[in-house]
C-alpha atoms as a PDB file:
ATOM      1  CA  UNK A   1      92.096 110.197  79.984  1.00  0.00           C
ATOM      2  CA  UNK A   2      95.621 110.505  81.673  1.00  0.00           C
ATOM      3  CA  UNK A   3      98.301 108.083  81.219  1.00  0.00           C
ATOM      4  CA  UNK A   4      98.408 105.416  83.630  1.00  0.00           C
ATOM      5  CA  UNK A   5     101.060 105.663  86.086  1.00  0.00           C
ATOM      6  CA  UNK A   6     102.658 102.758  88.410  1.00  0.00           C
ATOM      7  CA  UNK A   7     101.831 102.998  92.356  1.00  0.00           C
ATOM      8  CA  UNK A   8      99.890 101.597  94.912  1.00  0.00           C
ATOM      9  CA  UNK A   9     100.838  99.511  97.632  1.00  0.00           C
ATOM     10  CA  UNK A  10     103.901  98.098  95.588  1.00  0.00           C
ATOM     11  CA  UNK A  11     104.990 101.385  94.863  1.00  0.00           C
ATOM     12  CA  UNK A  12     107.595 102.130  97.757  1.00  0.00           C
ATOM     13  CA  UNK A  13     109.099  98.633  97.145  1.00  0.00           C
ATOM     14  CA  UNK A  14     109.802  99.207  93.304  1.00  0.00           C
ATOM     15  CA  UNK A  15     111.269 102.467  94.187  1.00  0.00           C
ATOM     16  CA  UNK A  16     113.592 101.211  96.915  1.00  0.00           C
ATOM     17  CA  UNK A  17     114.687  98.435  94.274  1.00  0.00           C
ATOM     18  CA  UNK A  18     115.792 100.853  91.523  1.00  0.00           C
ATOM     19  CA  UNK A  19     118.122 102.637  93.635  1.00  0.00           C
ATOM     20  CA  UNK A  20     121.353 102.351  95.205  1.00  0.00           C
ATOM     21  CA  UNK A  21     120.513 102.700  98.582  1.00  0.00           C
ATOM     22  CA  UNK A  22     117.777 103.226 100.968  1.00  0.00           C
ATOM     23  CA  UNK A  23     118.925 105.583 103.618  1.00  0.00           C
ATOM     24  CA  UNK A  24     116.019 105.130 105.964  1.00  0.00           C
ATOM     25  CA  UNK A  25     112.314 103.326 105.160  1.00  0.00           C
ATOM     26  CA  UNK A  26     109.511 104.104 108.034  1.00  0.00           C
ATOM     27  CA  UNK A  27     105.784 104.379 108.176  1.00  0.00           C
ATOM     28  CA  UNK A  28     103.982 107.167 108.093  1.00  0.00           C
ATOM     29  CA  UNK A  29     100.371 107.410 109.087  1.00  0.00           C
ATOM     30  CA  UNK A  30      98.171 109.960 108.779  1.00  0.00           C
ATOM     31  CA  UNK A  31      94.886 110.475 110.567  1.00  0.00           C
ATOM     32  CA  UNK A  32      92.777 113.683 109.977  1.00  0.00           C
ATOM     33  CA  UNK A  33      90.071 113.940 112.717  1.00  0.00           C
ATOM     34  CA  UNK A  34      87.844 116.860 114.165  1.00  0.00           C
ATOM     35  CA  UNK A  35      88.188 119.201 115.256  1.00  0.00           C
ATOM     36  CA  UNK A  36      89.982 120.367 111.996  1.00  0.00           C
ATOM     37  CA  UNK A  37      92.869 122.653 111.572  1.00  0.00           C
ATOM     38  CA  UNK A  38      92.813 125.162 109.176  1.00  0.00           C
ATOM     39  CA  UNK A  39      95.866 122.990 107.266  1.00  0.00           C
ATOM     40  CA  UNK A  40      93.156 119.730 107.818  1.00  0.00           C
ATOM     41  CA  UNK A  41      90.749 121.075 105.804  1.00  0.00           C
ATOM     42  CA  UNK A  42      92.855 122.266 102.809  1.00  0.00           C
ATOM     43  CA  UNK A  43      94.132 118.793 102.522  1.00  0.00           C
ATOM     44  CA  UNK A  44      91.083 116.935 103.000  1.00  0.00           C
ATOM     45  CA  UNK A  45      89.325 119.461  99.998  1.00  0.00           C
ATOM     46  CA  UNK A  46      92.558 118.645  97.980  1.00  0.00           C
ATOM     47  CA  UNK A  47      91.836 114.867  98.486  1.00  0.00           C
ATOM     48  CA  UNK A  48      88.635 114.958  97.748  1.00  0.00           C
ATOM     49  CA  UNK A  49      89.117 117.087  94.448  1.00  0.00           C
ATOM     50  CA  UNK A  50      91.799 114.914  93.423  1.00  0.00           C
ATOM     51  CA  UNK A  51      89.977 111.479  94.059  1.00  0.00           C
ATOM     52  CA  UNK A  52      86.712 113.506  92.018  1.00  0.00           C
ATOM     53  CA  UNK A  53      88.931 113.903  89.057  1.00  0.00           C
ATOM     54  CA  UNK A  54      90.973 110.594  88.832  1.00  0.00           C
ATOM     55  CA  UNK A  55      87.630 108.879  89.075  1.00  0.00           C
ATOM     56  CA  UNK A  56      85.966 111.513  86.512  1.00  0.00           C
ATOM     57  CA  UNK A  57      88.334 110.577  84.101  1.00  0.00           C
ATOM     58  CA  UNK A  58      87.143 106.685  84.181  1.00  0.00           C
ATOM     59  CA  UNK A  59      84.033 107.893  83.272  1.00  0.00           C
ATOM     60  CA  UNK A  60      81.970 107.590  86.108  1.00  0.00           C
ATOM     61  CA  UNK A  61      80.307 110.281  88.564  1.00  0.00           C
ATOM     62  CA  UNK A  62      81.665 110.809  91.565  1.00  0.00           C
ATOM     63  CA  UNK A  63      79.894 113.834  92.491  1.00  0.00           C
ATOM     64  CA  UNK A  64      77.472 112.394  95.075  1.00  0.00           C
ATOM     65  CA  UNK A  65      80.228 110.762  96.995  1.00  0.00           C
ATOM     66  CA  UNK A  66      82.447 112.967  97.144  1.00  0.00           C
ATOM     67  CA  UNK A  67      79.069 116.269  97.972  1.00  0.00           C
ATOM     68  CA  UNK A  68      78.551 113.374 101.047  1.00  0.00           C
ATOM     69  CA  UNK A  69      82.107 113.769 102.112  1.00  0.00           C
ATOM     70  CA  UNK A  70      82.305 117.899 102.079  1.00  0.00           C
ATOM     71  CA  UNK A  71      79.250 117.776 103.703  1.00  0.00           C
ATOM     72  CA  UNK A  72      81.125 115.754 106.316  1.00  0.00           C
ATOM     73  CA  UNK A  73      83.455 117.411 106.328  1.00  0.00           C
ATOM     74  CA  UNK A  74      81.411 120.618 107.133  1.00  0.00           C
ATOM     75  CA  UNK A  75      80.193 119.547 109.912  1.00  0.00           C
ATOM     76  CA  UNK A  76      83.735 118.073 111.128  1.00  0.00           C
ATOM     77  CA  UNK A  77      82.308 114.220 110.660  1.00  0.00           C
ATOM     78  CA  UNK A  78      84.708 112.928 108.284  1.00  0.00           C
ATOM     79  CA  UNK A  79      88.035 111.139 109.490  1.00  0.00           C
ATOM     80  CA  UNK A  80      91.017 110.486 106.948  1.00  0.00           C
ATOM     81  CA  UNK A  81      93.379 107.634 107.475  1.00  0.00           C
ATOM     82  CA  UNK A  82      96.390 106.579 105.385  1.00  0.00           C
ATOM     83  CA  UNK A  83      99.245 104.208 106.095  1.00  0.00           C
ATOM     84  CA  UNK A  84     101.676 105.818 103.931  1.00  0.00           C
ATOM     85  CA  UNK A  85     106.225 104.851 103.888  1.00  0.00           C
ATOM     86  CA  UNK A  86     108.412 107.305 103.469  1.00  0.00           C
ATOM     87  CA  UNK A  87     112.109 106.413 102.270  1.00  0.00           C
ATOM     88  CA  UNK A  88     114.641 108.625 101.995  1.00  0.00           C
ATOM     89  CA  UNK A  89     117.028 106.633  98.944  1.00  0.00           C
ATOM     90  CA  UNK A  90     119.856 107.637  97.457  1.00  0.00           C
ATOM     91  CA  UNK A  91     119.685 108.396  93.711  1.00  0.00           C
ATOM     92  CA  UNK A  92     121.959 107.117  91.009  1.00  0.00           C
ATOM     93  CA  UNK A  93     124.576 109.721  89.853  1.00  0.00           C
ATOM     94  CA  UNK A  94     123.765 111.353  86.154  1.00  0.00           C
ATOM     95  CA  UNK A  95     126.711 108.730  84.797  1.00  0.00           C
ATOM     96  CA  UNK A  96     125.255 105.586  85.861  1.00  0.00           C
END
């Protein structure tokens, strides 16, 4: 199993705290619906291979759900939200 690594909803707000400065902070949503672009379904089979092996590796099977979603997927079914933030920060120089 990986090492754990710190994220989630809290993860934009620890970032933006152990920086200097926060040059801009904005939402940005995503929303993947049919008809798919090309570029749609490369990330959708990237999500879905990426959520199959994080869960793989807490020992469970995700195989059926995530065969249900490429199936969706196939047949342009399957709709992907996220509410993601994007900051643009200033990092600390290499002497602080």
């Amino acid at each position: 199993m990986r090492e754990y690594r710190a994220g989630g909803p809290e993860g934009a707000d620890a970032l933006a705290r152990a920086v200097p400065a926060v040059l801009a902070d904005a939402p940005s949503p995503w929303r993947i619906e049919p008809p798919y672009a090309a570029d749609d379904r490369t990330v959708l089979e990237r999500l879905l291979s990426t959520i199959e092996s994080a869960v793989g590796e807490t020992g469970y099977d995700p195989s059926a759900w995530t065969e249900r979603r490429r199936r969706a997927t196939a047949a342009e079914r399957l709709v992907y939200e996220a509410a993601n933030r994007d900051l643009l920060v200033r990092l600390p120089d290499a002497a602080d």
